[in-house]
PDB file of N, CA and C in Angstrom:
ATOM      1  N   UNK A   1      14.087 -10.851  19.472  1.00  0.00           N
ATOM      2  CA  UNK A   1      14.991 -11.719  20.176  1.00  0.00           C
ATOM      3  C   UNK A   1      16.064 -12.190  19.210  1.00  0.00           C
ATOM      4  N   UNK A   2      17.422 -12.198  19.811  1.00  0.00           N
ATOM      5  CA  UNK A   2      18.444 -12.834  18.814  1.00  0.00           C
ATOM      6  C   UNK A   2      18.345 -13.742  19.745  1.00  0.00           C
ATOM      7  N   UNK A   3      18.812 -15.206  18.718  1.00  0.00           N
ATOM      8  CA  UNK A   3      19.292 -15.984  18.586  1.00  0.00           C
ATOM      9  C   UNK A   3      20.375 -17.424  18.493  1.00  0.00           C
ATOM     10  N   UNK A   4      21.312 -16.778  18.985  1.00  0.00           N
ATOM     11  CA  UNK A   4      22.934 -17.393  18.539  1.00  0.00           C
ATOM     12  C   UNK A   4      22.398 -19.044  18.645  1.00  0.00           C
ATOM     13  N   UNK A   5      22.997 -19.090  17.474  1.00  0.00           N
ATOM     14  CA  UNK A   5      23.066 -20.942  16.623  1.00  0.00           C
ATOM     15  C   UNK A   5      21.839 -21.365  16.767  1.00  0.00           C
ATOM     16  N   UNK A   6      20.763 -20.340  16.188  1.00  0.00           N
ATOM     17  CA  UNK A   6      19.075 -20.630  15.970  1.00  0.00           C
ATOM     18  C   UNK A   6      19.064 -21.325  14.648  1.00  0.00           C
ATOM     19  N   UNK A   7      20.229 -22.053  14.476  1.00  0.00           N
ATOM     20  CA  UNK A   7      19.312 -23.084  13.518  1.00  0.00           C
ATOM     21  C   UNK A   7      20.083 -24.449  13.587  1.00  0.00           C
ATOM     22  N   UNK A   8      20.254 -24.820  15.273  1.00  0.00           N
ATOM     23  CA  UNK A   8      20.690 -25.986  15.280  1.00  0.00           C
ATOM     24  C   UNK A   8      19.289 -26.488  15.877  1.00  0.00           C
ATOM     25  N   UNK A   9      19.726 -28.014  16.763  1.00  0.00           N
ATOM     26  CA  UNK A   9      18.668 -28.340  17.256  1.00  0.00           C
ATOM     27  C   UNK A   9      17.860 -28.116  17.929  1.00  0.00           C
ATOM     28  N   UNK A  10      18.634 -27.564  18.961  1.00  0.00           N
ATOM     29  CA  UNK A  10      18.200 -26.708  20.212  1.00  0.00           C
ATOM     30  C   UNK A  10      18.027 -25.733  19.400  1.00  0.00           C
ATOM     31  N   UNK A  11      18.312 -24.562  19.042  1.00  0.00           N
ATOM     32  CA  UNK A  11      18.226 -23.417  18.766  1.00  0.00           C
ATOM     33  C   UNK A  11      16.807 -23.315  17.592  1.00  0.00           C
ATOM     34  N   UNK A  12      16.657 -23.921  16.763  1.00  0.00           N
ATOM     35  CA  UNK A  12      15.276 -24.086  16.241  1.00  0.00           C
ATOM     36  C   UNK A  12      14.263 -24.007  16.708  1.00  0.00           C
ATOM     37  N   UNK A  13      14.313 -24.920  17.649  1.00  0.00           N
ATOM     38  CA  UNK A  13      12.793 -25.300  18.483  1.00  0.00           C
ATOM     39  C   UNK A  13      12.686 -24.053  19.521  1.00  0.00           C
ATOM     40  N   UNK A  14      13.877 -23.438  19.692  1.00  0.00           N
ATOM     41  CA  UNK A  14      13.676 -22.120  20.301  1.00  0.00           C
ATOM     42  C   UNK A  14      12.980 -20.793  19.848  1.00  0.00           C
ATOM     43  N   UNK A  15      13.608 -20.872  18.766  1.00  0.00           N
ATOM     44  CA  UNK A  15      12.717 -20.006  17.552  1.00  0.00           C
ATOM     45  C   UNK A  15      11.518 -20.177  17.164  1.00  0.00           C
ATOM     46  N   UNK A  16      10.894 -21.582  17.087  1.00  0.00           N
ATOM     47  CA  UNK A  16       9.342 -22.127  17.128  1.00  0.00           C
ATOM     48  C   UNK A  16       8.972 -21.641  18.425  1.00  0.00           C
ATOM     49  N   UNK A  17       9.340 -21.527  19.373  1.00  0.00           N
ATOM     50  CA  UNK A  17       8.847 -21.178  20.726  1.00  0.00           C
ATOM     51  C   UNK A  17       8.433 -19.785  20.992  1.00  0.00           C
ATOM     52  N   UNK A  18       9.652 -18.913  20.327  1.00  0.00           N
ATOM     53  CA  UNK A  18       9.346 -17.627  20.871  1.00  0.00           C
ATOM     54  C   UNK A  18       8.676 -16.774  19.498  1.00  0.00           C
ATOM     55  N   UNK A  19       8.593 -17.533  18.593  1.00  0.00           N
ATOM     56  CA  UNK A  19       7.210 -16.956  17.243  1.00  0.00           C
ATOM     57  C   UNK A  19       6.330 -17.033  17.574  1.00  0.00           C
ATOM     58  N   UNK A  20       6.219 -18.478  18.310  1.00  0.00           N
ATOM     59  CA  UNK A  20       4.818 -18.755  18.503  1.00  0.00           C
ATOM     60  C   UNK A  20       4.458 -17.939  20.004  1.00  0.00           C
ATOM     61  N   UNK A  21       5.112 -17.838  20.355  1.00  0.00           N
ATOM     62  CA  UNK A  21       4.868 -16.371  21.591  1.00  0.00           C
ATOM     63  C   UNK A  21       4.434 -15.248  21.153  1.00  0.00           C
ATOM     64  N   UNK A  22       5.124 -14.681  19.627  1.00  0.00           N
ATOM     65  CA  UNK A  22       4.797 -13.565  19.137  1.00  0.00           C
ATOM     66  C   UNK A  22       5.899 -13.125  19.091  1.00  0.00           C
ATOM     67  N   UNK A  23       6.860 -13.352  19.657  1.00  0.00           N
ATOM     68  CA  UNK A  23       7.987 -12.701  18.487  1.00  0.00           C
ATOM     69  C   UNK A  23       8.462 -12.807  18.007  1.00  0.00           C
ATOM     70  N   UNK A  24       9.525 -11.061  17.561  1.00  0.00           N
ATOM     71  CA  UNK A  24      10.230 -11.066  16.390  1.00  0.00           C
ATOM     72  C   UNK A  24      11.524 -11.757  16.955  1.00  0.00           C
ATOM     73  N   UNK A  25      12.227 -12.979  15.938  1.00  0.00           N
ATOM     74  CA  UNK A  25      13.560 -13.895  16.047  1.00  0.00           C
ATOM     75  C   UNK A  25      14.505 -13.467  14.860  1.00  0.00           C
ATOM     76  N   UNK A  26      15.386 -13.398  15.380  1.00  0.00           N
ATOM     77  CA  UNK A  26      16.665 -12.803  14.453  1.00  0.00           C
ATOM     78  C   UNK A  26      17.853 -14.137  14.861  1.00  0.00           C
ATOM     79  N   UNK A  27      17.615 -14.809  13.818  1.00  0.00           N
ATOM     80  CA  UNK A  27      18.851 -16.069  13.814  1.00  0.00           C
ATOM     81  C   UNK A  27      19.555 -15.947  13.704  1.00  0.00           C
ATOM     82  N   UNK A  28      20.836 -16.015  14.239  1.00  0.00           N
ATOM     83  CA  UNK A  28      22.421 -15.652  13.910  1.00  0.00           C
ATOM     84  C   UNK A  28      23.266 -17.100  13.997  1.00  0.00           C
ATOM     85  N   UNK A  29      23.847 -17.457  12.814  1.00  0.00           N
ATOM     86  CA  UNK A  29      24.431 -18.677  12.800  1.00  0.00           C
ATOM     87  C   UNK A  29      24.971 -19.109  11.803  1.00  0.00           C
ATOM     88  N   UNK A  30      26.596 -19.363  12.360  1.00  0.00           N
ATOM     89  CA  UNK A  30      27.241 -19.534  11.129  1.00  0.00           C
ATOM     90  C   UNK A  30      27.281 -20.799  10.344  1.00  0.00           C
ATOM     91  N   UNK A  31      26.084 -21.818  11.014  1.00  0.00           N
ATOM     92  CA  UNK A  31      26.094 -23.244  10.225  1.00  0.00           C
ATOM     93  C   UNK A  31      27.241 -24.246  10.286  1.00  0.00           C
ATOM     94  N   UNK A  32      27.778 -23.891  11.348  1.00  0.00           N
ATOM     95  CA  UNK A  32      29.266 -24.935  11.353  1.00  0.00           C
ATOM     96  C   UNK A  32      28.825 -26.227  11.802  1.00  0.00           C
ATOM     97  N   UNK A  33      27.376 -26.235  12.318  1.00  0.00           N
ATOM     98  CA  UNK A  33      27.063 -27.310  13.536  1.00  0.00           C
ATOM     99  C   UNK A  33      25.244 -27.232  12.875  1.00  0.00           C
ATOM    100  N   UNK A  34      24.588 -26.369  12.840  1.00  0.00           N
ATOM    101  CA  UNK A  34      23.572 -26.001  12.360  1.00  0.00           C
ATOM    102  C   UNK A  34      23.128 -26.249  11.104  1.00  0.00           C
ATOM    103  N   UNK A  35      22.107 -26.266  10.931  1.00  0.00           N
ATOM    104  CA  UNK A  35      21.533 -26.429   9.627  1.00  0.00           C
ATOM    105  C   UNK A  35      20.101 -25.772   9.125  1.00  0.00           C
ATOM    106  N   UNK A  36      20.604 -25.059   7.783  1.00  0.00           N
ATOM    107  CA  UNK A  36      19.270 -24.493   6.960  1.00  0.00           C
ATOM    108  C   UNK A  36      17.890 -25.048   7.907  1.00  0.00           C
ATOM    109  N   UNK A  37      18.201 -26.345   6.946  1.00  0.00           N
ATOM    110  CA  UNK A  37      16.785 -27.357   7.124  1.00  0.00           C
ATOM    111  C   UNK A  37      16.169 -27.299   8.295  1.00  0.00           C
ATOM    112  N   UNK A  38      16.759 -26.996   9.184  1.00  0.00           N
ATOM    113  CA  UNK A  38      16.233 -27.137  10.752  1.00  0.00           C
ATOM    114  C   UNK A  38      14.839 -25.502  10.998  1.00  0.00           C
ATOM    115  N   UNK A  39      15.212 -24.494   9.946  1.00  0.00           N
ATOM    116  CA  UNK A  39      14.754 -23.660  10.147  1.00  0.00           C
ATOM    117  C   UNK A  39      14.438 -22.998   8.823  1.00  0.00           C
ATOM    118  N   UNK A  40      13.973 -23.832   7.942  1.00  0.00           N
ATOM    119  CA  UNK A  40      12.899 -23.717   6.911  1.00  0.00           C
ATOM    120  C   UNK A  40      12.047 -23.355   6.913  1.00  0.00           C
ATOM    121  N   UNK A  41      11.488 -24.210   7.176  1.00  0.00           N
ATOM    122  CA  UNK A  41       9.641 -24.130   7.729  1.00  0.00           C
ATOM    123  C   UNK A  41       9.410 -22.445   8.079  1.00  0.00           C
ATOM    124  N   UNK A  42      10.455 -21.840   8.923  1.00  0.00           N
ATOM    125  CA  UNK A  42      10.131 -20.573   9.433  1.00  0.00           C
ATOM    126  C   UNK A  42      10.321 -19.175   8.422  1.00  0.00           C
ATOM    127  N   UNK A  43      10.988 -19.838   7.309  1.00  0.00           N
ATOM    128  CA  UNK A  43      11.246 -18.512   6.997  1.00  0.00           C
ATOM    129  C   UNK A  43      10.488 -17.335   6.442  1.00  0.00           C
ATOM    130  N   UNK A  44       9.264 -18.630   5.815  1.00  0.00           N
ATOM    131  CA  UNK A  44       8.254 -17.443   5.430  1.00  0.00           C
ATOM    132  C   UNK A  44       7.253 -16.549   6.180  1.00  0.00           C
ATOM    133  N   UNK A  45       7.588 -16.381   7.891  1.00  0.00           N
ATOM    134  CA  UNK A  45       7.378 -16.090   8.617  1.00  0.00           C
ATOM    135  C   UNK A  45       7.621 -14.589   8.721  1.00  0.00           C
ATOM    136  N   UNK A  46       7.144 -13.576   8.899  1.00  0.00           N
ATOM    137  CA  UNK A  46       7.454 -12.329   8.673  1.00  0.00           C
ATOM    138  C   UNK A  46       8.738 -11.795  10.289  1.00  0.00           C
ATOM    139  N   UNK A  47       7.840 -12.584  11.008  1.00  0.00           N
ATOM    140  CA  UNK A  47       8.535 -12.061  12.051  1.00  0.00           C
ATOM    141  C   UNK A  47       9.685 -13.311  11.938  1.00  0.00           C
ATOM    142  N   UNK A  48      10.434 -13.720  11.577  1.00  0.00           N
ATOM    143  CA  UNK A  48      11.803 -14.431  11.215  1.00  0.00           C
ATOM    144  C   UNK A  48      12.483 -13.906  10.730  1.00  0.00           C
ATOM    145  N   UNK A  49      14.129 -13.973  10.706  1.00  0.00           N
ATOM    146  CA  UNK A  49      14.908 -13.571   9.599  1.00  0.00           C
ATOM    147  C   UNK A  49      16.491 -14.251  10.351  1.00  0.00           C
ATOM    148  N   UNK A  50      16.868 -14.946   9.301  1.00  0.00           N
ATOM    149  CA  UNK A  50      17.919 -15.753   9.362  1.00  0.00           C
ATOM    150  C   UNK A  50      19.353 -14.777   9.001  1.00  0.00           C
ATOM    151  N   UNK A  51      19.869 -14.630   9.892  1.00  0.00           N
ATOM    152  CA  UNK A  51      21.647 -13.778   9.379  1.00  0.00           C
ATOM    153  C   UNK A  51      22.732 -14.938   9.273  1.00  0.00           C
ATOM    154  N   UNK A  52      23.287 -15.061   8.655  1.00  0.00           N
ATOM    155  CA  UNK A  52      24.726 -16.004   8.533  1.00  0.00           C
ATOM    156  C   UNK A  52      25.677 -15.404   9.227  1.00  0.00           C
ATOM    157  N   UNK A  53      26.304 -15.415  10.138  1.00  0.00           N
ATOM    158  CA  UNK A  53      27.389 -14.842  10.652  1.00  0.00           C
ATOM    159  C   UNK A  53      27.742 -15.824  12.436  1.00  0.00           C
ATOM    160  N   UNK A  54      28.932 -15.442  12.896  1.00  0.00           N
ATOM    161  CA  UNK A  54      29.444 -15.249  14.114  1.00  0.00           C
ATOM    162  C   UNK A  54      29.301 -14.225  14.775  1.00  0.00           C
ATOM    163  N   UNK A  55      29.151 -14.815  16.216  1.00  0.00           N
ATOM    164  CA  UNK A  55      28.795 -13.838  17.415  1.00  0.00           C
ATOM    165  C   UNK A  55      30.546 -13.010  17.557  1.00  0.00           C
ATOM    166  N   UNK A  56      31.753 -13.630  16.647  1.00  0.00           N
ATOM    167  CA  UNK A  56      32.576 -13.050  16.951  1.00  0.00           C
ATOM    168  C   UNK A  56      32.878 -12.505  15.624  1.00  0.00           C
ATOM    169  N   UNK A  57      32.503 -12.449  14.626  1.00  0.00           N
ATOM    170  CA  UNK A  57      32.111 -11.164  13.379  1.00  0.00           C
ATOM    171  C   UNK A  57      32.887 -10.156  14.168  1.00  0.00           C
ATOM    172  N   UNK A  58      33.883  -9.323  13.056  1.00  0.00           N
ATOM    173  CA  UNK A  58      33.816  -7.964  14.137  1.00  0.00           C
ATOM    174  C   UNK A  58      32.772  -7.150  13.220  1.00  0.00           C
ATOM    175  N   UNK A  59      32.453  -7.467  12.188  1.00  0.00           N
ATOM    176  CA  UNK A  59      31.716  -6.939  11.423  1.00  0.00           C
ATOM    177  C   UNK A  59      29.865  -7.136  12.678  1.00  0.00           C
ATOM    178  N   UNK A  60      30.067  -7.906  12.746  1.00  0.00           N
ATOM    179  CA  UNK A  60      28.363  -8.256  13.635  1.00  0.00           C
ATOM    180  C   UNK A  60      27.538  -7.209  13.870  1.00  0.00           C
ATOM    181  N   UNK A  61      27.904  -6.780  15.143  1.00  0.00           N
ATOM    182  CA  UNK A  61      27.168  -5.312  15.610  1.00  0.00           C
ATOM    183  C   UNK A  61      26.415  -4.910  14.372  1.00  0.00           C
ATOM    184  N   UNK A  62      27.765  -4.074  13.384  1.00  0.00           N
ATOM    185  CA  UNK A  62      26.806  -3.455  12.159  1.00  0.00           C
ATOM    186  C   UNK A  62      25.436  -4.096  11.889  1.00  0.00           C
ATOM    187  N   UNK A  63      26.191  -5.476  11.330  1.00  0.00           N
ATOM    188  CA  UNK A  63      25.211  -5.891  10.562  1.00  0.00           C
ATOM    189  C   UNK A  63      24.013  -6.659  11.270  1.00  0.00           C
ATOM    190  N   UNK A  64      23.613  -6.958  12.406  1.00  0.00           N
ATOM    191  CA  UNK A  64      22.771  -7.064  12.784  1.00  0.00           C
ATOM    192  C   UNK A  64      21.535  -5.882  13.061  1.00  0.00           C
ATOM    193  N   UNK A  65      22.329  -4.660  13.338  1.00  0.00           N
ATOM    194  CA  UNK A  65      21.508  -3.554  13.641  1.00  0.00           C
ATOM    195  C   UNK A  65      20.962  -3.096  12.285  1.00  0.00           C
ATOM    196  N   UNK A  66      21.591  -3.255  10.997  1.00  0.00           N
ATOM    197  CA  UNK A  66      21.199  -3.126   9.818  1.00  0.00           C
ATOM    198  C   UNK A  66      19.725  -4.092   9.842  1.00  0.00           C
ATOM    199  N   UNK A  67      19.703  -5.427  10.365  1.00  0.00           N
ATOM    200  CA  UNK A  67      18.798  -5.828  10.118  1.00  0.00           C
ATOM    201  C   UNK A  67      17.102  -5.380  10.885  1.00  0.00           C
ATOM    202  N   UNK A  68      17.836  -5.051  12.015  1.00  0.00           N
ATOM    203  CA  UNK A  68      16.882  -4.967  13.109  1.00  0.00           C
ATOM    204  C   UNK A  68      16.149  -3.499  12.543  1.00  0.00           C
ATOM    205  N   UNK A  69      17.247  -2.785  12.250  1.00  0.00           N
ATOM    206  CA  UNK A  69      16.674  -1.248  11.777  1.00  0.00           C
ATOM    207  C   UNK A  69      15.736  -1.554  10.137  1.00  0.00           C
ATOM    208  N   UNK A  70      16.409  -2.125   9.792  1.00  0.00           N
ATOM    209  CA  UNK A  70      15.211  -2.403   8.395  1.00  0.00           C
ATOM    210  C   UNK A  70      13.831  -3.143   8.758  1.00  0.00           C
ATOM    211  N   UNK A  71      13.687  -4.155   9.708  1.00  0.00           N
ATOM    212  CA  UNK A  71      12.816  -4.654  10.108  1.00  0.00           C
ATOM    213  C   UNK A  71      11.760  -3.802  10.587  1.00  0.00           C
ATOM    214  N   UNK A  72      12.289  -2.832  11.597  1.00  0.00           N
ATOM    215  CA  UNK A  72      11.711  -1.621  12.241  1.00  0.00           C
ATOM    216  C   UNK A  72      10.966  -0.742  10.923  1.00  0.00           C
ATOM    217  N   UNK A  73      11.841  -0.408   9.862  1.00  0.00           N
ATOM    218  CA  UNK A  73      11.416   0.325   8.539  1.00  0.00           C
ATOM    219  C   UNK A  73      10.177  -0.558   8.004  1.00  0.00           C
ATOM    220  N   UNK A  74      10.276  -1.362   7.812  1.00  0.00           N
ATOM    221  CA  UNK A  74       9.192  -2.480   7.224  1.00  0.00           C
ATOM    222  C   UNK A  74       7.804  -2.305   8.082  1.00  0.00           C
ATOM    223  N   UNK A  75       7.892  -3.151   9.061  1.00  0.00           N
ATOM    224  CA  UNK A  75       6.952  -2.654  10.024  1.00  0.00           C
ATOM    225  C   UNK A  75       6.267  -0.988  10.322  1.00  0.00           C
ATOM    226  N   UNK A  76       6.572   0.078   9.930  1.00  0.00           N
ATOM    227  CA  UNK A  76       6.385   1.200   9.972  1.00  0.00           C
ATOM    228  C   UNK A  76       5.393   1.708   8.971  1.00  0.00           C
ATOM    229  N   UNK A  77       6.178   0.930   7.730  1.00  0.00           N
ATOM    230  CA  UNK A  77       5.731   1.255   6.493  1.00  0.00           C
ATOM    231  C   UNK A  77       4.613   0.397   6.154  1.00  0.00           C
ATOM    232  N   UNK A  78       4.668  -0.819   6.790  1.00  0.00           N
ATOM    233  CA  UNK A  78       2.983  -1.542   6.900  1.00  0.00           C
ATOM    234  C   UNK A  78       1.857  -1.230   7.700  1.00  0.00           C
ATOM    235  N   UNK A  79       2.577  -0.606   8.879  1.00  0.00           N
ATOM    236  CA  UNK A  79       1.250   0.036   9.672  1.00  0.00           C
ATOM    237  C   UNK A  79       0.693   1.487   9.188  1.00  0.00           C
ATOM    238  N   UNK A  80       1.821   2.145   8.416  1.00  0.00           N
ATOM    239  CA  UNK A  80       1.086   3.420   7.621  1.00  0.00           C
ATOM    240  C   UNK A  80       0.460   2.956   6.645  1.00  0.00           C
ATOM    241  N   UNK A  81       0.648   2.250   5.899  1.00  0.00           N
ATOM    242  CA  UNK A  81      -0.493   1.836   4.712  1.00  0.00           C
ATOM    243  C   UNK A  81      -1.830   0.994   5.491  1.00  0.00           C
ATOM    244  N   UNK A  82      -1.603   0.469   6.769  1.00  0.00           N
ATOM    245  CA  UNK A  82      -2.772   0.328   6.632  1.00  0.00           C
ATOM    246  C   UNK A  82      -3.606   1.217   7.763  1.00  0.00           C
ATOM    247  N   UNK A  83      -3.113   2.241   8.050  1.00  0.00           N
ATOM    248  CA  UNK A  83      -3.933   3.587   8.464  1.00  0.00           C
ATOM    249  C   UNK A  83      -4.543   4.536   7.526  1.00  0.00           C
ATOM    250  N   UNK A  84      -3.832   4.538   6.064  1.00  0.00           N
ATOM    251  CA  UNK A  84      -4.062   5.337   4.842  1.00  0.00           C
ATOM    252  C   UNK A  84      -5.333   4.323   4.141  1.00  0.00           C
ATOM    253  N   UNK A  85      -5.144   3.153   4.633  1.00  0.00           N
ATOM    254  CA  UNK A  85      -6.362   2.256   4.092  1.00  0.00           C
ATOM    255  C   UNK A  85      -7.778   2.563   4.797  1.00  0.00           C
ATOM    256  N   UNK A  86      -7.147   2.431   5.936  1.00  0.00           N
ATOM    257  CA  UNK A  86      -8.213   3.119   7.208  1.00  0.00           C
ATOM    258  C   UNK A  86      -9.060   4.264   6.354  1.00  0.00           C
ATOM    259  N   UNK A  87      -8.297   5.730   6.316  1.00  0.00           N
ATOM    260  CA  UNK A  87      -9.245   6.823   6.584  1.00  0.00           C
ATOM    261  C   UNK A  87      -9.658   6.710   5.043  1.00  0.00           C
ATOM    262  N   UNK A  88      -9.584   5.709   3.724  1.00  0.00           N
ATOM    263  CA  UNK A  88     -10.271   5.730   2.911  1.00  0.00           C
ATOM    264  C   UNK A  88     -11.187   5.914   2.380  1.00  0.00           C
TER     265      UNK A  88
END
């Protein structure tokens, strides 16, 4: 799930909501109104990840899919190690 301005007030407690659902949150927020602090607590959260940017970035697109696609890589590469742990 993205995010837009997941680390204001509202947008925090949204992100506590849908982790604690189980999913993956992708914060997008350029902090003009928002704040770090609001979304601390989460970051050491695997399924979290905070982007700095605007929804009007023209750069955005890229770089969100950069994230989403590395996330995807990560996750891949943890469930093969622990299948290789498996047939040990």
């Amino acid at each position: 799930m993205v995010v837009a301005g997941g680390s204001g007030f509202i947008g925090s407690h949204l992100c506590e909501a849908l982790l604690a659902r189980g999913h993956r949150v992708l914060d997008l927020d350029d902090h003009s109104t928002g704040r770090v602090s609001n979304v601390a607590h989460l970051r050491d959260n695997d399924r979290f990840v905070l982007l700095e940017g605007d929804v009007t970035d023209e750069d955005i697109e890229g770089r969100v899919a950069a994230v989403i696609g590395r996330n995807k890589k990560d996750k891949k590469t943890k469930r093969s190690k622990r299948t290789k742990n498996k047939k040990k």
